[in-house]
C-alpha atoms as a PDB file:
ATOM      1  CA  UNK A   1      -5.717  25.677  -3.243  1.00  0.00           C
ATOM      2  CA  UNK A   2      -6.207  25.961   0.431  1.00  0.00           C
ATOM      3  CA  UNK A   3     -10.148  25.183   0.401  1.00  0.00           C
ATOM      4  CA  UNK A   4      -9.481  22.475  -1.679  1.00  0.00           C
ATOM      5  CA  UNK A   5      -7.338  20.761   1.011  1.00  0.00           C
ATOM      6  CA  UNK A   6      -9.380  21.672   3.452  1.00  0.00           C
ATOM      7  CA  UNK A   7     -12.403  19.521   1.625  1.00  0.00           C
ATOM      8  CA  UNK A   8      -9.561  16.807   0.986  1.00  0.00           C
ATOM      9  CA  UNK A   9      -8.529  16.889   4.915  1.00  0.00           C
ATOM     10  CA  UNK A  10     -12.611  17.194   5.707  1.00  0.00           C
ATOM     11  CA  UNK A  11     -13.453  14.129   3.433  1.00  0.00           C
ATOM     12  CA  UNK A  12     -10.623  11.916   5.125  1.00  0.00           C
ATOM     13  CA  UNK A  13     -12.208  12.007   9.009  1.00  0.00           C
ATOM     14  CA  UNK A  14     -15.630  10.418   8.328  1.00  0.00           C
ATOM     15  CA  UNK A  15     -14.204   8.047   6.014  1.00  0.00           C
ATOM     16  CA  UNK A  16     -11.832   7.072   8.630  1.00  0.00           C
ATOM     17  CA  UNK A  17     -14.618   6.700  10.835  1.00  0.00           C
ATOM     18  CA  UNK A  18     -16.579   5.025   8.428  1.00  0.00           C
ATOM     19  CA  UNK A  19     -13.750   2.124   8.134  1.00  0.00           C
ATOM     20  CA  UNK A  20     -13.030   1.895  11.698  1.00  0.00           C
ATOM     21  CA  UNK A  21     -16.879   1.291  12.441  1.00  0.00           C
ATOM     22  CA  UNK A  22     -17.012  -1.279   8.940  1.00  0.00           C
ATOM     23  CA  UNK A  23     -14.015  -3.308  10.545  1.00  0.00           C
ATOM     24  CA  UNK A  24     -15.057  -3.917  13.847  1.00  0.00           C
ATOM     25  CA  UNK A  25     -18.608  -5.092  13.211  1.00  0.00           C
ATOM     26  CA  UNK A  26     -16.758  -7.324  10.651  1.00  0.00           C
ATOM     27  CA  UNK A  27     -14.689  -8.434  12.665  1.00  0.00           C
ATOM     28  CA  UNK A  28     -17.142  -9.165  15.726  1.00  0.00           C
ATOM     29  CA  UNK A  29     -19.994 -10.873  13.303  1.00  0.00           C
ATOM     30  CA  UNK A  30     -17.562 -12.951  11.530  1.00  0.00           C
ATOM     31  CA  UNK A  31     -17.819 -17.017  13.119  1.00  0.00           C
ATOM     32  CA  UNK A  32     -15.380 -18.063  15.751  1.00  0.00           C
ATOM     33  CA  UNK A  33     -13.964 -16.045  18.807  1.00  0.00           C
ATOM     34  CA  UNK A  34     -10.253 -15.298  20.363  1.00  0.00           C
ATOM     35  CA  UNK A  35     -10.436 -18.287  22.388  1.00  0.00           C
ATOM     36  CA  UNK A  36     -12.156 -21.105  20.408  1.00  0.00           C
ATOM     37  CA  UNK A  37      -8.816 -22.597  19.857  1.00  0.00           C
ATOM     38  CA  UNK A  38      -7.751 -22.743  23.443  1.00  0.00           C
ATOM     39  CA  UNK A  39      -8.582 -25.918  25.658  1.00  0.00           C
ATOM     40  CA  UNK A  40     -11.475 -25.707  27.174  1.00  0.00           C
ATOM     41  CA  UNK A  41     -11.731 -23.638  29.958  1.00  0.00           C
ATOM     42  CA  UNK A  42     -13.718 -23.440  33.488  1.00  0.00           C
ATOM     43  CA  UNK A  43     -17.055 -21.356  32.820  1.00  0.00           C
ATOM     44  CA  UNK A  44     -15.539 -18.143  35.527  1.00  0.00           C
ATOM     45  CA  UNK A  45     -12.446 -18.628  34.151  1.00  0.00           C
ATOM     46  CA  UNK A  46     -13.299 -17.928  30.435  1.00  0.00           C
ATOM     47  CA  UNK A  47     -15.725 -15.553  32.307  1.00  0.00           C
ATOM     48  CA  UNK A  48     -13.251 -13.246  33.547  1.00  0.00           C
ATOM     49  CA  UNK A  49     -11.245 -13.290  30.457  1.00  0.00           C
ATOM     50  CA  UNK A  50     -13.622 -11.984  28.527  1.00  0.00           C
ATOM     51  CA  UNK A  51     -14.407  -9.671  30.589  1.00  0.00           C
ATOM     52  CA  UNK A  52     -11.321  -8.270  30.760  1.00  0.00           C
ATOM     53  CA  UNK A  53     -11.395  -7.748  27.397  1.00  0.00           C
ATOM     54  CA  UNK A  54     -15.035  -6.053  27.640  1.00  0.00           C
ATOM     55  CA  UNK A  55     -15.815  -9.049  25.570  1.00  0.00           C
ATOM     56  CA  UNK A  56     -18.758 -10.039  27.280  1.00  0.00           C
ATOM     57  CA  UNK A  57     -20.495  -6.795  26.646  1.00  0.00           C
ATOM     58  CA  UNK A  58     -23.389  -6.100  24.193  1.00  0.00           C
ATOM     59  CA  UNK A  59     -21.600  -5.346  20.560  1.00  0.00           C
ATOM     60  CA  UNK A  60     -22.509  -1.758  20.728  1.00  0.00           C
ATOM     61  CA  UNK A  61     -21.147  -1.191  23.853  1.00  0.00           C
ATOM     62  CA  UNK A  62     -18.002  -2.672  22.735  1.00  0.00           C
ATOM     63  CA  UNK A  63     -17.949  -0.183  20.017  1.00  0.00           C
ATOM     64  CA  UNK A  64     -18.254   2.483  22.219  1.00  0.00           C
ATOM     65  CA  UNK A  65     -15.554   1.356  24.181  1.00  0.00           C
ATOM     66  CA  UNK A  66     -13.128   0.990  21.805  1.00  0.00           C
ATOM     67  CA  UNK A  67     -14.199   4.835  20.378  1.00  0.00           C
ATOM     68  CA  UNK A  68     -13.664   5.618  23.448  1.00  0.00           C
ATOM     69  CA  UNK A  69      -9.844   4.620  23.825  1.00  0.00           C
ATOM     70  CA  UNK A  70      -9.576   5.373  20.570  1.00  0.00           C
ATOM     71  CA  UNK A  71      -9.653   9.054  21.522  1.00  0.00           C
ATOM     72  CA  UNK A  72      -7.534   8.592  24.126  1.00  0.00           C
ATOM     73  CA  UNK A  73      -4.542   6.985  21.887  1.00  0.00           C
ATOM     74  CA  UNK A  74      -5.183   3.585  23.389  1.00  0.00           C
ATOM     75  CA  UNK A  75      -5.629   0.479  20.750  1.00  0.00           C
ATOM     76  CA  UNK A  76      -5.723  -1.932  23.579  1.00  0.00           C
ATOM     77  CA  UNK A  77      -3.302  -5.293  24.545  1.00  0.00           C
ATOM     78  CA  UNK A  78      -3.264  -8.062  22.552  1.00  0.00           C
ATOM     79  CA  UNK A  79      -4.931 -10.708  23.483  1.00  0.00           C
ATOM     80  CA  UNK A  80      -2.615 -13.404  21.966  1.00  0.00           C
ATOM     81  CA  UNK A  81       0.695 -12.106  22.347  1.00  0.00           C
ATOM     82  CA  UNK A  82       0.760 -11.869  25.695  1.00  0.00           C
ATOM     83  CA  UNK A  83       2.326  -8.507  28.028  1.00  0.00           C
ATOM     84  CA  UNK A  84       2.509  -6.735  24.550  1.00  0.00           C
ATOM     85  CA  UNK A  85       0.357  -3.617  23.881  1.00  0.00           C
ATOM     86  CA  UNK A  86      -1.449  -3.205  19.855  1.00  0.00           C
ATOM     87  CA  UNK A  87       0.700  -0.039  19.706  1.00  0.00           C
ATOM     88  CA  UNK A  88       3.665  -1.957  20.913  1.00  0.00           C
ATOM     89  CA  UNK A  89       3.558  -4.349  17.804  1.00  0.00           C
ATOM     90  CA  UNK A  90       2.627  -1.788  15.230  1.00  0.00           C
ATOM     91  CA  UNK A  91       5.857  -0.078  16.327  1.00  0.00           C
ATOM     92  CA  UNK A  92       8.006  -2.839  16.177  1.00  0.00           C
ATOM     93  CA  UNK A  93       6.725  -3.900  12.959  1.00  0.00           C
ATOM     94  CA  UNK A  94       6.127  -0.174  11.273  1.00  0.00           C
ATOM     95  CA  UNK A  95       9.533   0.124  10.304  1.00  0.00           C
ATOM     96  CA  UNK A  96      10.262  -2.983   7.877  1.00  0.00           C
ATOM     97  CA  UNK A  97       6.728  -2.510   6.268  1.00  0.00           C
ATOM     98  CA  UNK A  98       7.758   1.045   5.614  1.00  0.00           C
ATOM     99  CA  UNK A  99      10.805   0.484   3.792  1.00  0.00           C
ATOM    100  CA  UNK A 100       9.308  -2.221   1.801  1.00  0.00           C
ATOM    101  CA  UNK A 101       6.315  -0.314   0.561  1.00  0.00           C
ATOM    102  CA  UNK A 102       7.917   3.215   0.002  1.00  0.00           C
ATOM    103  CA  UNK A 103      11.335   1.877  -1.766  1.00  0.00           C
ATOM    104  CA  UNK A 104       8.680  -0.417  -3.797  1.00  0.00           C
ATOM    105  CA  UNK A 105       6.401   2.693  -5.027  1.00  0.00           C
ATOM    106  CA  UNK A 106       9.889   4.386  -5.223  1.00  0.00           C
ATOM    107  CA  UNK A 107      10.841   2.240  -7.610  1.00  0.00           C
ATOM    108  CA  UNK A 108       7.841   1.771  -9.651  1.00  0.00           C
ATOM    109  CA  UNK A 109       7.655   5.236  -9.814  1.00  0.00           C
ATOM    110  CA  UNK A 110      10.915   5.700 -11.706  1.00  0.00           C
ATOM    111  CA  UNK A 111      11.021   2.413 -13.584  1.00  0.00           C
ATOM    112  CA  UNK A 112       7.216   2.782 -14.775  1.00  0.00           C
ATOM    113  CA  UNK A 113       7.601   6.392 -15.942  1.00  0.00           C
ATOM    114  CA  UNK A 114      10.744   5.529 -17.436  1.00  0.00           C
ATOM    115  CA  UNK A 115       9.858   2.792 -19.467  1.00  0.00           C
ATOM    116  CA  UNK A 116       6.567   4.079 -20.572  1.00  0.00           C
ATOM    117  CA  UNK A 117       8.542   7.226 -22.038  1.00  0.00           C
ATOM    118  CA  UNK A 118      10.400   5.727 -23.554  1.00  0.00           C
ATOM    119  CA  UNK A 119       8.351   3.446 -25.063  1.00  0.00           C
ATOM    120  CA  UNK A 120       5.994   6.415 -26.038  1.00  0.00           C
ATOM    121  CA  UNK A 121       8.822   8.235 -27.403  1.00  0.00           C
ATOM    122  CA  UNK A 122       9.189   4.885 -30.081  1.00  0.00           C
ATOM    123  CA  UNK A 123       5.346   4.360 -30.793  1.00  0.00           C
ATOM    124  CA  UNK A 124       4.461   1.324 -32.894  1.00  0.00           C
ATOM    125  CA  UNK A 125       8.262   0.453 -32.892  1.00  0.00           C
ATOM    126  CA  UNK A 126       9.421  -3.116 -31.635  1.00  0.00           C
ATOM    127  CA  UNK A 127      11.214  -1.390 -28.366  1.00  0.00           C
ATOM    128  CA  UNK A 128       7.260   0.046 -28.092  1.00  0.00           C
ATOM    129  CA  UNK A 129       5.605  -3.658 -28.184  1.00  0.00           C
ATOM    130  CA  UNK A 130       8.160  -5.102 -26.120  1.00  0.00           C
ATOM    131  CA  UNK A 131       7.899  -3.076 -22.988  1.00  0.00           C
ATOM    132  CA  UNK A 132       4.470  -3.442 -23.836  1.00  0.00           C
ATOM    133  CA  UNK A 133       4.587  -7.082 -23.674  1.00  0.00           C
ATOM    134  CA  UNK A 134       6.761  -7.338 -20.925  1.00  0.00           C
ATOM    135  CA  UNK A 135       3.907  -4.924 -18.795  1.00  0.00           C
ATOM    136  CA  UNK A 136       1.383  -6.931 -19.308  1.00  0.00           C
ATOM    137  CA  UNK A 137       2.990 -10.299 -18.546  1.00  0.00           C
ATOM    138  CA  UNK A 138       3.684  -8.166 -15.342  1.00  0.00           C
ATOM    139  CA  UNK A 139       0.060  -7.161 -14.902  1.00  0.00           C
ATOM    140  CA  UNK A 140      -1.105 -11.127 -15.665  1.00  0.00           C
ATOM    141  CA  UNK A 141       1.126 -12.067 -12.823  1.00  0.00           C
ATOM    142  CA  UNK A 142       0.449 -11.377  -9.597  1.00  0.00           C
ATOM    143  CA  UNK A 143       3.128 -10.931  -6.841  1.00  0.00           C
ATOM    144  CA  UNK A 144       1.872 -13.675  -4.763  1.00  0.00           C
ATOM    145  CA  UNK A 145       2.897 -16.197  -7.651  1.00  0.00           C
ATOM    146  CA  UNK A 146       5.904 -13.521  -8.493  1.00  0.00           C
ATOM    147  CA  UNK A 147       7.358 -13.922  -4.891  1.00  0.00           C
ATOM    148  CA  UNK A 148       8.222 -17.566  -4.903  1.00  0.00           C
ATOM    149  CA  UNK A 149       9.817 -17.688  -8.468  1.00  0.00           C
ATOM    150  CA  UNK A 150      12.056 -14.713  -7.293  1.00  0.00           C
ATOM    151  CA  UNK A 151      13.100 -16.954  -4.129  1.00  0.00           C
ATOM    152  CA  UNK A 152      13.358 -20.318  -6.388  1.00  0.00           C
ATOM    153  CA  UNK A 153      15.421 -18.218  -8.973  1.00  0.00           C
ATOM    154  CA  UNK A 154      17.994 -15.850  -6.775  1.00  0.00           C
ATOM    155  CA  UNK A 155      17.709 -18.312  -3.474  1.00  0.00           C
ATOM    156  CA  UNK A 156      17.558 -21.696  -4.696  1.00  0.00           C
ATOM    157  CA  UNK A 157      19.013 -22.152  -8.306  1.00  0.00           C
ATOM    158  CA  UNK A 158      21.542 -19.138  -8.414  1.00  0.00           C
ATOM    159  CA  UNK A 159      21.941 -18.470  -4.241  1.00  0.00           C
ATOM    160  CA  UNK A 160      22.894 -15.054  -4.591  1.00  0.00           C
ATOM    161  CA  UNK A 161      19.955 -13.810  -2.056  1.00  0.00           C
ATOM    162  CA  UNK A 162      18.615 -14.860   1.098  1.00  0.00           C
ATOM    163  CA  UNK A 163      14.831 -16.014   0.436  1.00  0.00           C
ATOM    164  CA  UNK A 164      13.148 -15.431   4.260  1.00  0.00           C
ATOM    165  CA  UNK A 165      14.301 -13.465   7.283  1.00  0.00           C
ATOM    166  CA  UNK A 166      15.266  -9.992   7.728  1.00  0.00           C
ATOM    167  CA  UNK A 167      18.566 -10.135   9.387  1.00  0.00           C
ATOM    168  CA  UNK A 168      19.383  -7.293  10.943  1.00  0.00           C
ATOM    169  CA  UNK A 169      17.797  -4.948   8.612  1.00  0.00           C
ATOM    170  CA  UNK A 170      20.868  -5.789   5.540  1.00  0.00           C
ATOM    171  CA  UNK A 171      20.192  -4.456   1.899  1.00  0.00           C
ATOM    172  CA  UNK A 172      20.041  -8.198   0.671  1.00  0.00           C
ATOM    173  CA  UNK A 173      17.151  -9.386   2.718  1.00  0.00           C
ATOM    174  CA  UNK A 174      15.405  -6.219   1.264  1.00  0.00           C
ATOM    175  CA  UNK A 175      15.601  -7.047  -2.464  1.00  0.00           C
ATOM    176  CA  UNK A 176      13.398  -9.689  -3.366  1.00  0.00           C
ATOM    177  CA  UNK A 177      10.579  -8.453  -1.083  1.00  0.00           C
ATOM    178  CA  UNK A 178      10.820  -5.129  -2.403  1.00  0.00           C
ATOM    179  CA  UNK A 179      10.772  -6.234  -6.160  1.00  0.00           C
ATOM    180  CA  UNK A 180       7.957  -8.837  -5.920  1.00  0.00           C
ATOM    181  CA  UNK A 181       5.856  -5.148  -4.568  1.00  0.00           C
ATOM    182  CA  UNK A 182       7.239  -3.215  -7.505  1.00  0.00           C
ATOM    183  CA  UNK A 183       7.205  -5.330 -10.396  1.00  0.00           C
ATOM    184  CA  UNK A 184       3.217  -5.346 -10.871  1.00  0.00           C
ATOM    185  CA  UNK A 185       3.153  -1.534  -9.956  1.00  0.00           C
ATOM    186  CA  UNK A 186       5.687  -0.955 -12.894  1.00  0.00           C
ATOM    187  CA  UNK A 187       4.049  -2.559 -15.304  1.00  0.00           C
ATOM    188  CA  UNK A 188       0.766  -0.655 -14.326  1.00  0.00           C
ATOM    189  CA  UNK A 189       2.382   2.155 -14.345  1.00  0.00           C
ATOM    190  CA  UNK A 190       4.939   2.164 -17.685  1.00  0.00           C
ATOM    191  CA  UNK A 191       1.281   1.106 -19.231  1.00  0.00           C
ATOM    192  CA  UNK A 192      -0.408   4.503 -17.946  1.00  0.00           C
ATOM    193  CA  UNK A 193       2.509   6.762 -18.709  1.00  0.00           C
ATOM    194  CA  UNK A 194       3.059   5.447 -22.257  1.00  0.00           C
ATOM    195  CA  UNK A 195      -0.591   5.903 -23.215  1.00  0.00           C
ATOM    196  CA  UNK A 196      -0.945   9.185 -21.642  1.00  0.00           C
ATOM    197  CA  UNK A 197       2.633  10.492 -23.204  1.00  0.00           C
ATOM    198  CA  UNK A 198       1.322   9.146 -26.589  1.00  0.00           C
ATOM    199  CA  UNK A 199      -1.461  11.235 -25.977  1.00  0.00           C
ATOM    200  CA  UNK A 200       0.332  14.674 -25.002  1.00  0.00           C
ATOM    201  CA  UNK A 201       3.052  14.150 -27.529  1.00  0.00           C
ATOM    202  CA  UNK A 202       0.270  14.606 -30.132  1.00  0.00           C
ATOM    203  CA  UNK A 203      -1.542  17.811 -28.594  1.00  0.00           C
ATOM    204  CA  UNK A 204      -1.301  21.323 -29.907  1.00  0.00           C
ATOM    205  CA  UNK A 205       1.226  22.581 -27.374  1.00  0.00           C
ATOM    206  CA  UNK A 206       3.569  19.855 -28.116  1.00  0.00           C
ATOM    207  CA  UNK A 207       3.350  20.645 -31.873  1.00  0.00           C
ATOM    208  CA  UNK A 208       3.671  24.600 -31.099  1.00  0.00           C
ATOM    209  CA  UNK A 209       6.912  23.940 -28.874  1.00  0.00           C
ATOM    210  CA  UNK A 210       8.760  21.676 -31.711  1.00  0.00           C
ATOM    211  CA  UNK A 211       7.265  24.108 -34.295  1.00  0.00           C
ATOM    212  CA  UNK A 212       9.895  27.025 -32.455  1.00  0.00           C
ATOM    213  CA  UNK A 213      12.377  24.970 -32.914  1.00  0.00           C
ATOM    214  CA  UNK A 214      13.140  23.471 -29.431  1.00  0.00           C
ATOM    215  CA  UNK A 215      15.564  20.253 -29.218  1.00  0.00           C
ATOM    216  CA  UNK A 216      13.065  16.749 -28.299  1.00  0.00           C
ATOM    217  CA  UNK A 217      14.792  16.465 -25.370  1.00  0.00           C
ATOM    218  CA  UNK A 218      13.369  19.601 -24.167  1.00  0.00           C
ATOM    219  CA  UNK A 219      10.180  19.630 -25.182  1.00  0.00           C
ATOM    220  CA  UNK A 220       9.876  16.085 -23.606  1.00  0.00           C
ATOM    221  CA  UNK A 221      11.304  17.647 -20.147  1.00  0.00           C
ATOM    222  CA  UNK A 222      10.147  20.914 -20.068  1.00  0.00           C
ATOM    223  CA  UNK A 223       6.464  20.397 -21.534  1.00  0.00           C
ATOM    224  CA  UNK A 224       5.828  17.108 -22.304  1.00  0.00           C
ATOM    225  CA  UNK A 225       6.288  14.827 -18.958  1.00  0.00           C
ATOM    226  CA  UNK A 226       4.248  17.583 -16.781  1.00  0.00           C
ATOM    227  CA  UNK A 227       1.071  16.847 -18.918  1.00  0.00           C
ATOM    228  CA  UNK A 228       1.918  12.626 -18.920  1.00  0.00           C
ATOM    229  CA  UNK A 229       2.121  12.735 -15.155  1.00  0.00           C
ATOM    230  CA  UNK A 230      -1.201  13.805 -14.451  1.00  0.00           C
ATOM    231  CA  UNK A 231      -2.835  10.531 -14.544  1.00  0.00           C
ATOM    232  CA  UNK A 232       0.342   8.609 -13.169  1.00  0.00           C
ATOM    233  CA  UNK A 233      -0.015  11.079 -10.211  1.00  0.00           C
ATOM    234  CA  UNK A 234      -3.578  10.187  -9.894  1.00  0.00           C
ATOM    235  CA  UNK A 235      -2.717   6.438  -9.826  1.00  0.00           C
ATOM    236  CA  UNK A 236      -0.150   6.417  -7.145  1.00  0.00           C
ATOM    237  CA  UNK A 237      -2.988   6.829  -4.368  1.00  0.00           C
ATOM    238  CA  UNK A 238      -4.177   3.526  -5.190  1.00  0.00           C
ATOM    239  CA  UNK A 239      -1.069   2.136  -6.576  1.00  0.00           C
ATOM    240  CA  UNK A 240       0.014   3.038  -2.860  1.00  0.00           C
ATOM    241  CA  UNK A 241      -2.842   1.522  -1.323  1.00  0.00           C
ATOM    242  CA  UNK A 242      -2.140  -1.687  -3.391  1.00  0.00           C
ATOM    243  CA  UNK A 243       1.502  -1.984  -2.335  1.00  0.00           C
ATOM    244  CA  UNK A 244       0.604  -1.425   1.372  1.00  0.00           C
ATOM    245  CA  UNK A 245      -2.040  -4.239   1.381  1.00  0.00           C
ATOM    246  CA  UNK A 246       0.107  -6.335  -1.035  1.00  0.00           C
ATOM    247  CA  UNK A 247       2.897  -6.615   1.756  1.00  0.00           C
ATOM    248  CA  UNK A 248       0.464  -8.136   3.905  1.00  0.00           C
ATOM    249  CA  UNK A 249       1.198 -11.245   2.181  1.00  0.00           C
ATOM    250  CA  UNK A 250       5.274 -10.398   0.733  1.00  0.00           C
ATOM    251  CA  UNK A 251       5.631 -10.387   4.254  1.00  0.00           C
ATOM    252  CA  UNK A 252       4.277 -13.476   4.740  1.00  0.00           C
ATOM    253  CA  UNK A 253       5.947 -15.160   1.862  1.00  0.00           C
ATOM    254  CA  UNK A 254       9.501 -13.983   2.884  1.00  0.00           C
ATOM    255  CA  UNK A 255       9.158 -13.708   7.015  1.00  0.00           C
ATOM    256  CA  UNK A 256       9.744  -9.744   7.094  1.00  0.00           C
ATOM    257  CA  UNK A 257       9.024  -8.915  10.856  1.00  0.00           C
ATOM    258  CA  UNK A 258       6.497  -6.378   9.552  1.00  0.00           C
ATOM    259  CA  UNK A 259       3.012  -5.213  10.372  1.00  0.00           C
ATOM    260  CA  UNK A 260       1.637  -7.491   7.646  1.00  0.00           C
ATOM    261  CA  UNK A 261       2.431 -10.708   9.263  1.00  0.00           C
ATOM    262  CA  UNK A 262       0.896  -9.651  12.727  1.00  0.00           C
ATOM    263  CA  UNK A 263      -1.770  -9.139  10.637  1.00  0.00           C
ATOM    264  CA  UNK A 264      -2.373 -12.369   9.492  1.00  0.00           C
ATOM    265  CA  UNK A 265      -1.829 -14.238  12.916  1.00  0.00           C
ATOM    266  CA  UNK A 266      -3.822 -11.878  14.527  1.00  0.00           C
ATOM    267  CA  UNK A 267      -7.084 -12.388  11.583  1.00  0.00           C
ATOM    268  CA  UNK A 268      -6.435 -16.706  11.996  1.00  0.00           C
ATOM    269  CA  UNK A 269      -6.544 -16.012  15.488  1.00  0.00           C
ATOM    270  CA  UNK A 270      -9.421 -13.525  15.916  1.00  0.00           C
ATOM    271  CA  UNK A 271      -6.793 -10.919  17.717  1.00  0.00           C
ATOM    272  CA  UNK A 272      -9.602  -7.837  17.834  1.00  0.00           C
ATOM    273  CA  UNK A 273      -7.684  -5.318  19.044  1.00  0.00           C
ATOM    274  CA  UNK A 274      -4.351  -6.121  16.729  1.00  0.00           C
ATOM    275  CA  UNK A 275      -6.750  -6.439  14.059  1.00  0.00           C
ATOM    276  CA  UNK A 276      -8.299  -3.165  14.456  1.00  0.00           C
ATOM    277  CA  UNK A 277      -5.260  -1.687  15.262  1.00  0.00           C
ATOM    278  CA  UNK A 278      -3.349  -2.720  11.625  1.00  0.00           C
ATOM    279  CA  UNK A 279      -6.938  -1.702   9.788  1.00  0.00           C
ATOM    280  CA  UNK A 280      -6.482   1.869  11.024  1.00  0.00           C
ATOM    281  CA  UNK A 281      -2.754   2.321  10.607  1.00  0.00           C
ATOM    282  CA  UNK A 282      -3.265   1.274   7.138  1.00  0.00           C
ATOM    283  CA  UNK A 283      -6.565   2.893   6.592  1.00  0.00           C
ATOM    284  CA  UNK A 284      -4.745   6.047   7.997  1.00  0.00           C
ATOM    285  CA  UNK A 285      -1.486   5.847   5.530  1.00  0.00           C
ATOM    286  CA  UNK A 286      -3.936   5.302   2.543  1.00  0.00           C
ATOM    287  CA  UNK A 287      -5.728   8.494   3.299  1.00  0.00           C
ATOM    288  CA  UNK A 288      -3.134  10.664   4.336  1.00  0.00           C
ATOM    289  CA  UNK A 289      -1.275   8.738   1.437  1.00  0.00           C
ATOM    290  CA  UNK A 290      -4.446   9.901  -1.476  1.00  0.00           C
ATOM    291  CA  UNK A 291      -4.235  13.249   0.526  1.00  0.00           C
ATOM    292  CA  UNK A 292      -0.928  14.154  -0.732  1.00  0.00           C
ATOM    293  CA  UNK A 293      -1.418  12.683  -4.236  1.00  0.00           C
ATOM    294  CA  UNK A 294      -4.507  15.305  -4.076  1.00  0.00           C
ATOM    295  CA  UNK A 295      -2.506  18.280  -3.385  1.00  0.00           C
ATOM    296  CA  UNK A 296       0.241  17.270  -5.865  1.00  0.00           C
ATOM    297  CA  UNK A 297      -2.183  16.948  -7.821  1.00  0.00           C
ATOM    298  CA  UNK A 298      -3.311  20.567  -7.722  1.00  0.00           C
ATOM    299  CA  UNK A 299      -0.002  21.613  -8.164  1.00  0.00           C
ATOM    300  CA  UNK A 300       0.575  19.789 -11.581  1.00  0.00           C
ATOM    301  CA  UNK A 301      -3.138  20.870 -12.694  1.00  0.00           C
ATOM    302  CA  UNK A 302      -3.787  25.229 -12.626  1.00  0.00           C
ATOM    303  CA  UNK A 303      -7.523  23.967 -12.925  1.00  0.00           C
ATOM    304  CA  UNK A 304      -7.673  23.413  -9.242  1.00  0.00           C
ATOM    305  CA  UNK A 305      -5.822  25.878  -8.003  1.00  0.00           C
ATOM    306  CA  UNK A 306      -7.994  28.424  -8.444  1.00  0.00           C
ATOM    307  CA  UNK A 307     -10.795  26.302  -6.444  1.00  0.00           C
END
């Protein structure tokens, strides 16, 4: 088990790299600069700017600038939000992104497994095809389109929630955000665990642990769910990933003060180093996100223990 996280951990730093190295040159190539949209400026003027910046150095230099710092812990200032520091604003806005995308995979988590049990547990019944249903209507609809109907609904028609705005960090602002992240992920999920419990319920062991006469509810708990989990487990990496990036625009959609929407104003306004500096703070979480889903992985499967 040990060598196998060791490959895991091993694996994670050049793919790191990898995405570090893809997002800057993406972000250099692509059309328009940080300071297209400001009035025109003298020639030294938008000289020394730039400079500054190391922006009027040849790309690959730039690169190896910025690997440089990078090493050192530096992501660099901002250059629109001025006398603020990248690591300033990833700080600041860390926290609400955090509870929005771990309560949402919390959620989905127990929601998805628990409706997909349950529906397995009634296959081919109408409780079966109507969680069914209801998952993939979920699936179809994406939480981008989910988002506003949630604000129309419980902020507009029935004003029982506040639609934008965090407050000062109160439960209510948190709901609607963190169920437009879950819903899809629950759906995705209740779909996986149902098909995968089906599956189990119908293997040998299953059959040889009813056949001594245990209650359901044991064999469901004791045998059953460790076997449906193993794909579900292998899904949350990306389910993860999903809800992460997926707050980039929840964010947007209900004004949480979060890294998501300093992502977005810095991308419209070609912020390099805030850019870069969200790309890696998510890139990191991701991996170091997969990384644990690996390992608890290998403790639900004895296959990989042994490697």
């Amino acid at each position: 088990m040990l060598s196998y996280a060791i490959r895991r951990l091993l694996i994670a730093i050049p793919t790191l790299f990898i995405v570090i190295t893809v997002a800057f040159f993406m972000m250099r190539i692509a059309p328009g600069g940080p300071f297209d949209q400001e009035r025109a400026l003298p020639p030294e003027i938008e000289k020394n700017i730039k400079a500054a910046y190391d922006l009027d150095k040849p790309l690959i230099e730039q690169y190896a600038i910025y690997i440089g710092k990078l090493f050192q812990g530096d992501f660099g200032p901002s250059i629109k939000i001025r006398d603020f520091s990248v690591a300033e604003l990833i700080m600041a806005g860390a926290p609400a992104s955090m509870q929005l995308g771990l309560s949402a995979i919390a959620i989905a988590l127990i929601f998805g497994v628990g409706f997909g049990t349950y529906a397995a547990l009634r296959q081919n019944s109408a409780v079966d095809f109507a969680v069914m249903g209801v998952a993939m209507i979920g699936i179809a609809i994406p939480n981008f389109v989910m988002a506003p109907l949630l604000s129309l609904v419980f902020g507009l028609y029935l004003s029982i929630l506040p639609t934008a705005g965090w407050g000062d960090g109160e439960i209510q602002y948190k709901i609607l955000p963190i169920i437009a992240l879950a819903l899809p992920q629950i759906a995705y999920i209740a779909r996986l665990t149902r098909g995968s419990m089906v599956e189990v319920l119908h293997s040998n062991y299953i059959r040889t642990a009813r056949a001594k006469g245990l209650r359901e509810t044991l064999v469901v708990n004791r045998h059953a769910i460790k076997g449906a989990l193993l794909p579900v487990v292998s899904y949350l990496g990306p389910a993860t990933a999903a809800v992460m990036t997926g707050s980039v625009v929840i964010e947007s959609i209900f004004g949480v003060p979060g890294i998501g929407t300093y992502f977005i104003k810095a991308a419209l306004n070609r912020d390099y180093p805030l850019v870069m500096g969200v790309v890696i703070v998510y890139a990191v979480m991701i991996i170091m996100l997969n990384f644990l889903v690996d390992m608890v992985y290998g403790l639900l499967d004895p296959k990989l223990k042994s490697r």
